[in-house]
N, C-alpha and C. Protein backbone atom coordinates (compact mmCIF):
# COMPACT_ATOMS: atom_id res chain seq x y z
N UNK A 1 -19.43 50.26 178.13
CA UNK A 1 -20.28 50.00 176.97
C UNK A 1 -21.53 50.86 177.06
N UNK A 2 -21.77 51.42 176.08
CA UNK A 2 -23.14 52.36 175.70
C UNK A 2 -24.19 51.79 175.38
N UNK A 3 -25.32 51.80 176.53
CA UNK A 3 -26.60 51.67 176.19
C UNK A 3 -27.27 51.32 174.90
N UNK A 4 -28.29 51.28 174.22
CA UNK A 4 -28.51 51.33 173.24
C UNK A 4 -29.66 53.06 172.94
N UNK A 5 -29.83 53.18 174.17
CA UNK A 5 -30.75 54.56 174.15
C UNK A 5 -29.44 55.50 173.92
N UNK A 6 -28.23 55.59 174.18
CA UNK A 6 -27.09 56.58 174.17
C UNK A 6 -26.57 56.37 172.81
N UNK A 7 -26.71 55.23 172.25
CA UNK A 7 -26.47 54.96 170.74
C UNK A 7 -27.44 55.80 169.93
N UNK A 8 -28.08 55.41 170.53
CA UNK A 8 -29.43 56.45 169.05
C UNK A 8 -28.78 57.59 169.58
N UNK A 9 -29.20 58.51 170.38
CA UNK A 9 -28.69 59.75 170.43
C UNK A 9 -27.65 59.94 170.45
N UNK A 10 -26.08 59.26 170.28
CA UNK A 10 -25.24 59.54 169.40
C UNK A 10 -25.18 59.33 167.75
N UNK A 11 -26.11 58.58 167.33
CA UNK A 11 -26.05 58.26 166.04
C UNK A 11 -27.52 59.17 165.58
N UNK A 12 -27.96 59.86 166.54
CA UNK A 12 -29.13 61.07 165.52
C UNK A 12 -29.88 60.13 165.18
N UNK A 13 -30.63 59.55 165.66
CA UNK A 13 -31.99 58.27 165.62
C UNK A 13 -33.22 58.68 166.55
N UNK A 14 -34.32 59.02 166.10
CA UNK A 14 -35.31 59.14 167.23
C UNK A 14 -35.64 57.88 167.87
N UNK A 15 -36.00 57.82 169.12
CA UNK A 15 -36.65 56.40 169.51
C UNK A 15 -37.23 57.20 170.92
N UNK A 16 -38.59 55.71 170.88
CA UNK A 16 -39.12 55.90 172.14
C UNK A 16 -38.95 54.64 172.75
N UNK A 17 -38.80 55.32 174.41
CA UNK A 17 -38.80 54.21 175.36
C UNK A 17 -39.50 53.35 175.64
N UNK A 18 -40.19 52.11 175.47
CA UNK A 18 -41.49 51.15 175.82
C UNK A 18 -40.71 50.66 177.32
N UNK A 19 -40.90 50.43 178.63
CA UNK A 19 -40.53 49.69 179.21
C UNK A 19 -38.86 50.07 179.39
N UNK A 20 -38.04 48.86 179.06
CA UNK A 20 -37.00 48.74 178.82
C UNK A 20 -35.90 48.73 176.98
N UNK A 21 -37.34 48.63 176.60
CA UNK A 21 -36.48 48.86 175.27
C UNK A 21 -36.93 49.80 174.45
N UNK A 22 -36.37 50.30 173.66
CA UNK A 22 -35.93 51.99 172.63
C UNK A 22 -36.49 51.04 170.88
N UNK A 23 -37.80 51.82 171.28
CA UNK A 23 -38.52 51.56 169.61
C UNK A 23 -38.31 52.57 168.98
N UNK A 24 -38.07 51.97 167.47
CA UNK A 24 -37.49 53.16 166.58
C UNK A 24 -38.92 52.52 165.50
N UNK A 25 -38.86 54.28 164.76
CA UNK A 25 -40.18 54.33 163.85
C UNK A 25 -39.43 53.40 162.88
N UNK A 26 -40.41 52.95 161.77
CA UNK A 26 -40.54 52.22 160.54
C UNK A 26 -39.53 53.41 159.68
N UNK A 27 -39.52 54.83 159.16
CA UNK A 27 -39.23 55.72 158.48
C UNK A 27 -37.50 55.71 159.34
N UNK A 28 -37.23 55.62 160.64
CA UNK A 28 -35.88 55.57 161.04
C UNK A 28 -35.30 54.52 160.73
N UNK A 29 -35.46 53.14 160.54
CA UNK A 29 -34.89 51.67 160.81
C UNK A 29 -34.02 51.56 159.68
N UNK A 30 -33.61 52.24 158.97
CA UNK A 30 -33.10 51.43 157.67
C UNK A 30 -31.49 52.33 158.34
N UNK A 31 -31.77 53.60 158.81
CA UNK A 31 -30.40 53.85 159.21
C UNK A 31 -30.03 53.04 160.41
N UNK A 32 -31.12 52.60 161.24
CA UNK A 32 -30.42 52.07 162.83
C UNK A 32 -29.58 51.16 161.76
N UNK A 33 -29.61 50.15 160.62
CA UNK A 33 -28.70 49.18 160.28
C UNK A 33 -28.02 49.82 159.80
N UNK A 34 -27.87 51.04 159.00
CA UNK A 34 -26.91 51.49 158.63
C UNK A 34 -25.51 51.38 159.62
N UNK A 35 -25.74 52.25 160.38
CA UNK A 35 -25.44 52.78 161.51
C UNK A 35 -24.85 51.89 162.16
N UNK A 36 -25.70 50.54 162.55
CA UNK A 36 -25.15 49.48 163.50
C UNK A 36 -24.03 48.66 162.59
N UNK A 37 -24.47 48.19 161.01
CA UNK A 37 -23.26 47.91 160.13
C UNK A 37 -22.18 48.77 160.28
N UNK A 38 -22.02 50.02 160.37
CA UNK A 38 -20.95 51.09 160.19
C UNK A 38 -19.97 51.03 160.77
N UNK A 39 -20.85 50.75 162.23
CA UNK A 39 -19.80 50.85 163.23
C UNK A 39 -19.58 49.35 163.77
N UNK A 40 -19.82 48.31 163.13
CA UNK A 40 -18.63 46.87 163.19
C UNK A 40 -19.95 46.12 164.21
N UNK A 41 -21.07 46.44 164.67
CA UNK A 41 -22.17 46.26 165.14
C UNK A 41 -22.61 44.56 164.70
N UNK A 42 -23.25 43.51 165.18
CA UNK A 42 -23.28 42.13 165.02
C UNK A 42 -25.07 41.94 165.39
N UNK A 43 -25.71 41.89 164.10
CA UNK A 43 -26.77 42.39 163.60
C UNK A 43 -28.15 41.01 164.34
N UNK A 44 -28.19 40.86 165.66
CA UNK A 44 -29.15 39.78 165.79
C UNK A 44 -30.42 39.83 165.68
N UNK A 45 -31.10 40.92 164.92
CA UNK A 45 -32.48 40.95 164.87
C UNK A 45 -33.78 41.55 164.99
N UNK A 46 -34.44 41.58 164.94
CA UNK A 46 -35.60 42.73 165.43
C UNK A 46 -36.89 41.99 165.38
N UNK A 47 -37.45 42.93 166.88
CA UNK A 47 -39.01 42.45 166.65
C UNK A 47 -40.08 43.80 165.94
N UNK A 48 -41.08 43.25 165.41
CA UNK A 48 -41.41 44.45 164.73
C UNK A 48 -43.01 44.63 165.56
N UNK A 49 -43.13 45.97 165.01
CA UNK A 49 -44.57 46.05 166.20
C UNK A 49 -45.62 47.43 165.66
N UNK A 50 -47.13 47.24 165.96
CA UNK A 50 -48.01 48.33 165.37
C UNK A 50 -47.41 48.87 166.50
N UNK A 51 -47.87 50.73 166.09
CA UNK A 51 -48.23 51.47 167.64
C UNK A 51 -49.19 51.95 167.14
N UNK A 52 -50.17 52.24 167.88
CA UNK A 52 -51.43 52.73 167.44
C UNK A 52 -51.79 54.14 168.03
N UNK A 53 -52.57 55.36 167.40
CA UNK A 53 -52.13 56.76 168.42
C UNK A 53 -52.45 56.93 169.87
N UNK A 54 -52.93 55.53 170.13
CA UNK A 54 -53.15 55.36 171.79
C UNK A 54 -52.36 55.15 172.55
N UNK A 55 -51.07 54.74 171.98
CA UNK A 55 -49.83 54.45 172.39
C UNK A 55 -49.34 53.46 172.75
N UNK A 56 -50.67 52.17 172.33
CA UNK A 56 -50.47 50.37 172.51
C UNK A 56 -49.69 50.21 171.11
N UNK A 57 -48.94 49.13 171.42
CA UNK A 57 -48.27 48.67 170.60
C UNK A 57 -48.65 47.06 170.43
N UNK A 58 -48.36 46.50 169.25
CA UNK A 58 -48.81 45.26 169.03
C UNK A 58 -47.85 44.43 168.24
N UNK A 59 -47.26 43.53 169.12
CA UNK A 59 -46.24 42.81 168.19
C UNK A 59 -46.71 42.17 166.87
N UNK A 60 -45.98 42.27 166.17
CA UNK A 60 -46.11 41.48 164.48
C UNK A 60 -45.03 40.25 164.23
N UNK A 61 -45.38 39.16 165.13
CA UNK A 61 -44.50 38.07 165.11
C UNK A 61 -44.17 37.50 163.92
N UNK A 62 -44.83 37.74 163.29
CA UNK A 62 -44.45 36.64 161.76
C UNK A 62 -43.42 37.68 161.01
N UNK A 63 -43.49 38.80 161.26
CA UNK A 63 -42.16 39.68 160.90
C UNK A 63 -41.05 40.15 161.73
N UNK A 64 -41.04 39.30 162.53
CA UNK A 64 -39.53 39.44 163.09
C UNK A 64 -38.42 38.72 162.74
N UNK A 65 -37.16 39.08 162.85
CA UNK A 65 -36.29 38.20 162.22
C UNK A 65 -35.08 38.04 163.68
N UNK A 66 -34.52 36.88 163.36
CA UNK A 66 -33.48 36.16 164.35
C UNK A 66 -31.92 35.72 163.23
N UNK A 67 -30.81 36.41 163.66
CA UNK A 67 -29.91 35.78 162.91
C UNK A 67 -28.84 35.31 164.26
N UNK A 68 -27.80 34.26 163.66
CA UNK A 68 -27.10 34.25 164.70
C UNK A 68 -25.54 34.91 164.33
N UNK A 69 -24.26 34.76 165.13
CA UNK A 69 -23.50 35.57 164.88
C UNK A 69 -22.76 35.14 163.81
N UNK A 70 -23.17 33.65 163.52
CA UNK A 70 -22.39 33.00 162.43
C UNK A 70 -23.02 33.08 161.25
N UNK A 71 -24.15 33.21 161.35
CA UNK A 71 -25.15 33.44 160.05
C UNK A 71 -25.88 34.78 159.93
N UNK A 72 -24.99 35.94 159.44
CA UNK A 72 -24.97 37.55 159.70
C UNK A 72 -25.77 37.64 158.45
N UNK A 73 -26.70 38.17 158.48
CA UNK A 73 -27.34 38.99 156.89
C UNK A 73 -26.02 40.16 156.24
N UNK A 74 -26.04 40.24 154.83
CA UNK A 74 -25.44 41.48 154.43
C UNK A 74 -26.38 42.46 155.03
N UNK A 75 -26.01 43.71 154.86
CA UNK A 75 -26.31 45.00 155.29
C UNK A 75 -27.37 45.36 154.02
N UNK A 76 -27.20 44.68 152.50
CA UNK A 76 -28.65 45.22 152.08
C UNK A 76 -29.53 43.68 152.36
N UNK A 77 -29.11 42.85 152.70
CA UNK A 77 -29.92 41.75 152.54
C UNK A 77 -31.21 42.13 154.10
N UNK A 78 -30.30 42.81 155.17
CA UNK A 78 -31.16 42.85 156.04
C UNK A 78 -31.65 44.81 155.79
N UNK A 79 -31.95 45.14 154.79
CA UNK A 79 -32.50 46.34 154.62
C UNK A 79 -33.28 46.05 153.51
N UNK A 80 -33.29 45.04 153.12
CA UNK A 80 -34.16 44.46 152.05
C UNK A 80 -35.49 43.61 152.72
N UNK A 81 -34.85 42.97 153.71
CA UNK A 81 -36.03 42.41 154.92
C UNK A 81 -36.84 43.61 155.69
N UNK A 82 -36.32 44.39 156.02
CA UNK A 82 -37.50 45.47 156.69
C UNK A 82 -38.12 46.13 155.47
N UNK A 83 -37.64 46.47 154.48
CA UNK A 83 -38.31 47.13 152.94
C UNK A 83 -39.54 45.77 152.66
N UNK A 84 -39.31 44.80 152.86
CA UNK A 84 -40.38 43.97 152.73
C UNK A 84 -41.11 43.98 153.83
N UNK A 85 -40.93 44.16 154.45
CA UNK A 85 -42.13 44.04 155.63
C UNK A 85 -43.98 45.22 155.49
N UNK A 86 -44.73 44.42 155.96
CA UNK A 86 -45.85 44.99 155.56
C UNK A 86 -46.51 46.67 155.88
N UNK A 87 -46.70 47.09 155.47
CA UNK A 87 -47.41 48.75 156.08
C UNK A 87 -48.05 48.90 157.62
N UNK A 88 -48.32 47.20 157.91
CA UNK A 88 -48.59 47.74 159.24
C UNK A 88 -47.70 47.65 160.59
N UNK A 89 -46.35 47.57 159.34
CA UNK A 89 -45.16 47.68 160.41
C UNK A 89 -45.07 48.80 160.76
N UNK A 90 -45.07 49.63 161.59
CA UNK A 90 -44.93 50.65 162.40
C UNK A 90 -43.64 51.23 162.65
N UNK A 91 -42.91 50.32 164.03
CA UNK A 91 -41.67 50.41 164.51
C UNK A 91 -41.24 48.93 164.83
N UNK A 92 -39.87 48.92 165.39
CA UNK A 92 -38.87 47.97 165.28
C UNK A 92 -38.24 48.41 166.75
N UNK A 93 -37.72 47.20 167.06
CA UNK A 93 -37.26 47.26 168.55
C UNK A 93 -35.73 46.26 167.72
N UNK A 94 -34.55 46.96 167.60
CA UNK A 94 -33.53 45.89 167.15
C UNK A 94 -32.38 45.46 168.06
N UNK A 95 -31.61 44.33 167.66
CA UNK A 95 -30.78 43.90 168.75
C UNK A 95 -29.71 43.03 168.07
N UNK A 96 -28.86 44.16 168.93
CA UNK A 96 -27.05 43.92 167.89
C UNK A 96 -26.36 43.79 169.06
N UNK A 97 -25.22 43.72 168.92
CA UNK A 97 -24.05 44.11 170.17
C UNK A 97 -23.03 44.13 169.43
N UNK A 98 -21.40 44.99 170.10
CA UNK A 98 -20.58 44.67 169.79
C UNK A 98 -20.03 44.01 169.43
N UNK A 99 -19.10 43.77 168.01
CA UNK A 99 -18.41 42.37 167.58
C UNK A 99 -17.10 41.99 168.60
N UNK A 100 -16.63 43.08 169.05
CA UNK A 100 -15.88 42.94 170.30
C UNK A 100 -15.94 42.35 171.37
């Protein structure tokens, strides 16, 4: 099974590394769902977060979303949720796995 850092760079996604997890900009996120819908991907969520040019980042809890595997968003319903999210969403840290 492939990473999720080997996913973006097979699927042509910029992201940066925080730690352990691969933040993708606000201007990339609408394909990571593309992308993760495309390929049969099981859509659980994202936390969303400022980065500021200092390179702190600041979670935005009241805009994160949690689904479970039984209660899946459509693919525009959850591209309609990050399109709503506020300007000082930045980037997105998301979390899918195989439906397999």
């Amino acid at each position: 099974m492939m990473n999720q850092a080997q996913l973006y760079q097979n699927w042509l996604i910029p992201f940066t590394v925080f730690g352990q997890e691969c933040v993708v900009a606000r201007v990339d996120a609408i394909d990571v769902i593309k992308q993760a819908y495309g390929h049969g991907f099981i859509f659980l969520g994202y936390d969303a977060f400022t980065i500021f040019p200092d390179g702190k980042r600041q979670p935005i809890t009241e805009f994160c979303a949690s689904f479970s595997i039984e209660n899946q968003p459509s693919i525009n319903a959850a591209i309609d949720s990050l399109k709503n999210d506020p300007l000082q969403v930045t980037h997105y840290v998301f979390v899918f796995k195989p439906s397999a």
